[in-house]
Structures are given as C-alpha cells and as structure tokens.
Protein backbone atom coordinates (compact mmCIF):
# COMPACT_ATOMS: atom_id res chain seq x y z
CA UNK A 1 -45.18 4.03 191.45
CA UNK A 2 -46.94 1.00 191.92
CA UNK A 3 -50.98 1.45 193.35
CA UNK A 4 -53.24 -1.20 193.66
CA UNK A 5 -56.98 -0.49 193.89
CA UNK A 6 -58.77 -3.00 196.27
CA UNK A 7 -62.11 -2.86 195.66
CA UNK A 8 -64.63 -4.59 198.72
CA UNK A 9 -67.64 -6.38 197.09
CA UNK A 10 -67.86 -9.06 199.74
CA UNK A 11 -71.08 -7.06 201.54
CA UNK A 12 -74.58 -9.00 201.93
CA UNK A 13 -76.09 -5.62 201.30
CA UNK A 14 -79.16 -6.68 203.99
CA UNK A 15 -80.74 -3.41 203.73
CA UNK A 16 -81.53 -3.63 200.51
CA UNK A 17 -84.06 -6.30 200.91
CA UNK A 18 -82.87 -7.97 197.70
CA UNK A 19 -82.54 -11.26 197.06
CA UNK A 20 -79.28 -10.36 194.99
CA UNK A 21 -76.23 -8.51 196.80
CA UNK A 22 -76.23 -4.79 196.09
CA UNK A 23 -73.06 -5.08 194.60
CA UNK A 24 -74.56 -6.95 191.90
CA UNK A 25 -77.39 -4.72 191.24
CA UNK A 26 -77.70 -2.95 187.53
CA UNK A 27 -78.06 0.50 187.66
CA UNK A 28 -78.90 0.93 183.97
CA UNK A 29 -77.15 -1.71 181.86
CA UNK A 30 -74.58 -1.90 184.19
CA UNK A 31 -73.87 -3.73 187.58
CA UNK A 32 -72.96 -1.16 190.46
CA UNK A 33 -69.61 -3.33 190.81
CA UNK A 34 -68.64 -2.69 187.35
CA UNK A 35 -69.13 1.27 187.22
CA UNK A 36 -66.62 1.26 190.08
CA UNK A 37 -63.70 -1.48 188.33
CA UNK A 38 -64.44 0.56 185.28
CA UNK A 39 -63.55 3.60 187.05
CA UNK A 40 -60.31 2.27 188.36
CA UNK A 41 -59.03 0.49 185.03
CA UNK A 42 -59.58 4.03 183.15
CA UNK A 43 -57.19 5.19 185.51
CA UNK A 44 -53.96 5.96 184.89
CA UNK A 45 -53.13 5.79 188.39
CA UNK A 46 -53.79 2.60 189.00
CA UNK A 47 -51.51 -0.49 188.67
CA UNK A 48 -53.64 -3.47 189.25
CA UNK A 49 -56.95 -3.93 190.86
CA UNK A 50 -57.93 -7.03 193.41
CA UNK A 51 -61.59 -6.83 193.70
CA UNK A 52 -62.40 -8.50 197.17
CA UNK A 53 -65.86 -10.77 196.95
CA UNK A 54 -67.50 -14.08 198.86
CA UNK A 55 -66.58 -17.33 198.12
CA UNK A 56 -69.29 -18.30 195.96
CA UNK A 57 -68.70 -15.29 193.91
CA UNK A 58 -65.13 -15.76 193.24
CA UNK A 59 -65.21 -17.75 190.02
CA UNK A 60 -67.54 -15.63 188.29
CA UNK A 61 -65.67 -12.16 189.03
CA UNK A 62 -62.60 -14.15 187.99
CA UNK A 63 -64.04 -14.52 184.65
CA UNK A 64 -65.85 -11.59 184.32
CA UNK A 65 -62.88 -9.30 185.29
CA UNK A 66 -59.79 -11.48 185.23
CA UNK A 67 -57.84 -13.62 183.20
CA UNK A 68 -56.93 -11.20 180.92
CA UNK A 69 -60.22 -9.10 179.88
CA UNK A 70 -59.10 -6.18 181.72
CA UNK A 71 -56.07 -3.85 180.37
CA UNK A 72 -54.79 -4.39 184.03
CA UNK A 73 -53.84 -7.23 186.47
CA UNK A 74 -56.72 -8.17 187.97
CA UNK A 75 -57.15 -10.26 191.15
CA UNK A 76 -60.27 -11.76 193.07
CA UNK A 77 -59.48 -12.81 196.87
CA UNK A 78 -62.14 -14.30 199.53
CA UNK A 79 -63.50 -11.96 201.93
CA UNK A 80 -64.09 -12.21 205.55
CA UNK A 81 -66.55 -11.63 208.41
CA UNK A 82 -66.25 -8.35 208.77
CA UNK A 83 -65.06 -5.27 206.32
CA UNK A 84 -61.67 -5.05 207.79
CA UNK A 85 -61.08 -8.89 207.64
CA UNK A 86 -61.87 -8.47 204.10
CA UNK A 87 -58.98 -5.52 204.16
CA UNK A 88 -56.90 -7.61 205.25
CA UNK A 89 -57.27 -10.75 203.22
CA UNK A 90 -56.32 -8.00 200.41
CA UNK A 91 -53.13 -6.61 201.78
CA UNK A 92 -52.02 -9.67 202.75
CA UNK A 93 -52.11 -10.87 199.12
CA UNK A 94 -49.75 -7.70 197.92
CA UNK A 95 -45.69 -8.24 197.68
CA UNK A 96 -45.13 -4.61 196.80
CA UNK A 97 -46.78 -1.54 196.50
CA UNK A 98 -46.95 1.93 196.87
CA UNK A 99 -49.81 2.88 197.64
CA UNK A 100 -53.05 1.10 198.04
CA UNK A 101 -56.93 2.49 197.31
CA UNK A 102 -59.63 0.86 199.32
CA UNK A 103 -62.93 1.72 197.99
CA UNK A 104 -66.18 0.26 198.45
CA UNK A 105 -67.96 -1.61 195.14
CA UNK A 106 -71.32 -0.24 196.20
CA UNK A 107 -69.90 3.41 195.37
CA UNK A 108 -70.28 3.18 192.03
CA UNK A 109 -69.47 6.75 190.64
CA UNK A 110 -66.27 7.17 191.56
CA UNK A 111 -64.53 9.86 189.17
CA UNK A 112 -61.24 10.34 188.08
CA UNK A 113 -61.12 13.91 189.36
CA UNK A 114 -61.61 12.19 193.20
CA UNK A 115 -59.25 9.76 192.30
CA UNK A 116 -56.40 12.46 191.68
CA UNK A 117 -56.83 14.47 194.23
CA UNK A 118 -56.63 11.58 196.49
CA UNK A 119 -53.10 10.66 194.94
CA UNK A 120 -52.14 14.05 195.47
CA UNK A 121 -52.70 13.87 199.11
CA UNK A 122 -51.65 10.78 199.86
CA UNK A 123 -48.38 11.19 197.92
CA UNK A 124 -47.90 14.28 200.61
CA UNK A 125 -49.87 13.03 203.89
CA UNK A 126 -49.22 9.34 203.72
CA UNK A 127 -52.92 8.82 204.50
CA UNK A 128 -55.86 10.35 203.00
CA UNK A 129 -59.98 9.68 203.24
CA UNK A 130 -62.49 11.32 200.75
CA UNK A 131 -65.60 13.24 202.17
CA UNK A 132 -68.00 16.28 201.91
CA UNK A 133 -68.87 18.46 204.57
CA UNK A 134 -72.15 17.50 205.77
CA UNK A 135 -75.37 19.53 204.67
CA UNK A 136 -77.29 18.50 207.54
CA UNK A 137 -77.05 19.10 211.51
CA UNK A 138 -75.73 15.99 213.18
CA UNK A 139 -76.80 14.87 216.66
CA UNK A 140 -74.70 12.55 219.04
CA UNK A 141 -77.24 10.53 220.63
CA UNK A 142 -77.22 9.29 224.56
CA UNK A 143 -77.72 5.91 225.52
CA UNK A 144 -81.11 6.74 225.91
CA UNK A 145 -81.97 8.26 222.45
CA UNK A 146 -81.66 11.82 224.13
CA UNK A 147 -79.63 14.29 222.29
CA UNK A 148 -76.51 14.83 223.91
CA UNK A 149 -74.58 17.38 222.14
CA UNK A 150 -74.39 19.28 218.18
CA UNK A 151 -70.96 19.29 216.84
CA UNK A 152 -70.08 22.19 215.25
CA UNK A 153 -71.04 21.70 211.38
CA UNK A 154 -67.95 23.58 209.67
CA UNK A 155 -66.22 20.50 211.26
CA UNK A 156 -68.55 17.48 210.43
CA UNK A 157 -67.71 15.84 207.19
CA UNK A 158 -69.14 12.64 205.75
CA UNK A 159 -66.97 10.31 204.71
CA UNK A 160 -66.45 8.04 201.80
CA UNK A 161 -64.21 5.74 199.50
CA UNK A 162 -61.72 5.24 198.11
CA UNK A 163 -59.43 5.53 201.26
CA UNK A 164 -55.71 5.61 200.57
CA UNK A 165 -52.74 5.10 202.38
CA UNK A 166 -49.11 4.29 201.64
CA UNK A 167 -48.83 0.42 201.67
CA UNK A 168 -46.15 -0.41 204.38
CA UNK A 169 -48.18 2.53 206.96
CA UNK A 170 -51.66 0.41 206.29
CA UNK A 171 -50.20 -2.88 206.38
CA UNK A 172 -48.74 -2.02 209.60
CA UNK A 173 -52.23 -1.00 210.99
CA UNK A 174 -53.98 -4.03 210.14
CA UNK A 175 -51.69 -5.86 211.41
CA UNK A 176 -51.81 -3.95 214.51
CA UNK A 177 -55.69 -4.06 214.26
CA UNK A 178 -55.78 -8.27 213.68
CA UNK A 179 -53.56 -8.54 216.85
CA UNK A 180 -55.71 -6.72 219.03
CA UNK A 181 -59.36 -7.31 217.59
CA UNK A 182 -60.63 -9.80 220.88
CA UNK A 183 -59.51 -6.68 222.75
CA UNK A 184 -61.21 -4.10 220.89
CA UNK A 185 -64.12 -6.50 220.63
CA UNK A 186 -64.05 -7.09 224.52
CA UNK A 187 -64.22 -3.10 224.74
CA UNK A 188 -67.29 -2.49 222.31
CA UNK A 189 -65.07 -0.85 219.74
CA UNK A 190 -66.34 -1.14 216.21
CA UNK A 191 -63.75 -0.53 213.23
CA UNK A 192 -66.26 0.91 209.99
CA UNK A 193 -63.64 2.13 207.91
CA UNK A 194 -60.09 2.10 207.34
CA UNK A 195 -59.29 5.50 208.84
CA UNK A 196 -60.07 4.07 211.98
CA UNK A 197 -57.46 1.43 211.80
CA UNK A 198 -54.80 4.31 210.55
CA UNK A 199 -56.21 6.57 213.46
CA UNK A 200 -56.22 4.17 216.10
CA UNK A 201 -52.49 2.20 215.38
CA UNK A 202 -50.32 4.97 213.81
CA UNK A 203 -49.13 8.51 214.70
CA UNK A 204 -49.72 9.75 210.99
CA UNK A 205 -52.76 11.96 210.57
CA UNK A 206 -55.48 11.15 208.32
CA UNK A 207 -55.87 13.87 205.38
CA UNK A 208 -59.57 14.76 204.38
CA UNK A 209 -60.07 15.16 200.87
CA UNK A 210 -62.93 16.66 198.68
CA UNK A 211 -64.83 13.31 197.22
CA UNK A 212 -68.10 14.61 195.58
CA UNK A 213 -71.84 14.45 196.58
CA UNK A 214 -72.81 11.92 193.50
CA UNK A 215 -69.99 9.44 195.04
CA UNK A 216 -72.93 7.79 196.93
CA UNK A 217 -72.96 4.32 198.67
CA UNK A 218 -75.98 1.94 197.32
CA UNK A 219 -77.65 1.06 200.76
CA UNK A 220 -81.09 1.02 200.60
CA UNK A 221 -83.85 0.96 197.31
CA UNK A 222 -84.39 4.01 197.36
CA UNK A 223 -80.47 4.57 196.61
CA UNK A 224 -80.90 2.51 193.41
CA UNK A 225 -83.95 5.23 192.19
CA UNK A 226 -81.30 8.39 193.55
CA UNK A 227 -77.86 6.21 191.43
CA UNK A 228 -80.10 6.08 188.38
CA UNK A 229 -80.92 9.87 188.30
CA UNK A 230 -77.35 10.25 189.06
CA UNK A 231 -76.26 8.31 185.62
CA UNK A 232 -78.42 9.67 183.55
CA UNK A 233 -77.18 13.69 185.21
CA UNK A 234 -73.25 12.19 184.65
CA UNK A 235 -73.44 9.64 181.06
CA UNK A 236 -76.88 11.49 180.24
CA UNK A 237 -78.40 7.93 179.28
C-alpha cells in the first residue's frame, strides 16, 4: 500500500496574536510543525509525506524536511486561500496512492496508536475522521444568539486530524467540491474540514474514529501553555 501523509501548515494562525505562524511556534525545543512530520516519518504506515505551506515558506521547509534529510520522500507544495484549496493543491500533486492522511500541522501530538486505528478504518470504511466525544453540552445558536436546541451529547463528537480517505474517493470530492465552490459560496456554505467535502459529494459514509484528548489543535496562547504541559505528561521533559 502506498499512503501519503499531507500535512496543512499553510494557516496564518491570526488568533494567536503572534507575529510568527503557529505552525512555527516551539513548544519546547521543538516547532509544533515538526512534532507532527516527526510523527508521520516514525510511521510505518506512511509512504511519503507532502507538507503543504505558503509561498514564502516553501524553501525553508524544503530544506529543513526535504532533499533527503528525512528517511521518507518528502514534498513541500504552495497552499491556497482557503484550507480546502490547500487540499487540493496536495492531491493534485499525487500520481498514485492508496490512501491519503490529511492532518493539520498545528496538531502536534499526533500518536501512532491514532494513526493505526485510523488505517484500520479506513482500510474497511473507505473514509474515516478522528474525534472524542465531547465533555461539554453543546448549544446550536439562532441567528440571534438565542439557544435554539441541545443535541443529544452521546452523539456530539469533536473532531480532529488526521482525516483519511482512499485516494481516488477524495480526489473525486475535491474535484466535485472545486467545480461547485461559486455555488456553495453563493449559498453561504462553508467547507472546515475534509469530511465535509466526502459528506457532501459522495455516497460513502464517513467512519468516526477514537483520536485522543492530548491530539489538540494550537489556536490560541493559551494552547501553547496547555501543549507544553501536554509534552512534558507524554516525553516527560
């Protein structure tokens, strides 16, 4: 099997309030970019990784990750406006594959336990999204910023990355997605993760799978201060 590991690390991370992208951010002695190619190199699941990043960051990655200083092949590609441009700009780049892991850089403690169980499912469902079930009570808000209803909680999960698909079904989405975006723009529909495009533009049904509540996503500061107590609980440093 051949499964490629696209990595997004093209986000301006705004509400960090940073004057470098969170992406680029040391927790520790590391950058939150690296714990997560780290975590996909050590894997013996993965073929090759393309690490998806803005122009002026290309070079640098390239060096940094590529060229051969990684055990695996290792590609950086430009991203785009929005997160599933950058998606696509990836798959478009692939000639053959399997299956393909989209996770987000700023999720930097990704395991190798999520990262089988997520093969697992995909090899069997096609499709597959990690997630926990959600701790809190969730509200769906009016218009108005009224509560309108309180799904049942058993049934609310929060999701995360890596997301993973079989190549040719995800391919097929996007494609599907890029060909109608002006329309789903013109309708107020927002695409946040890659689910959505596999929800919206195929009949296959998207898997949940247990991720794990360390695999946070680096947001805000106060992230940074939770991802540090979080390495020093998982490398004890």
């Amino acid at each position: 099997m051949k499964n490629i590991a696209i990595i997004l690390a093209a986000g301006q991370g705004k509400r960090m309030n940073s004057t470098t992208k969170k992406q680029f951010l040391l927790i520790k002695e590391k950058t939150v970019l690296q714990y997560s190619v780290e975590a996909f190199i050590r894997s013996d699941i993965i073929s090759e990784i393309i690490i998806v990043t803005s122009a002026d960051e290309m070079e640098e990655l390239r060096r940094e990750y590529c060229n051969g200083l990684t055990s695996k092949p290792c590609h950086v590609v430009e991203g785009g406006k929005e997160r599933y441009h950058s998606v696509y700009h990836a798959l478009k780049t692939i000639e053959e594959c399997d299956y393909v892991f989209i996770h987000d850089a700023a999720r930097p403690f990704i395991t190798d336990e999520i990262l089988t169980r997520s093969y697992e499912a995909v090899l069997k469902y096609r499709a597959c999204v990690t997630g926990v079930p959600s701790k809190d009570t969730v509200k769906i808000a009016s218009e108005d910023g009224y509560v309108e209803k309180t799904p049942d909680r058993n049934k609310v999960w929060v999701i995360q990355t890596p997301q993973v698909f079989s190549y040719s079904l995800i391919r097929q989405a996007y494609e599907s997605l890029i060909s109608q975006e002006e329309e789903l723009s013109q309708l107020g529909i927002t695409i946040t993760d890659d689910a959505m495009v596999a929800e919206r533009f195929t009949d296959v049904p998207v898997k949940l799978v247990e991720g794990d509540y360390h695999n946070i996503k680096i947001t805000t500061p106060e992230d940074i201060e939770l991802a540090e107590v979080f390495c020093r609980s998982i490398y004890g440093n």
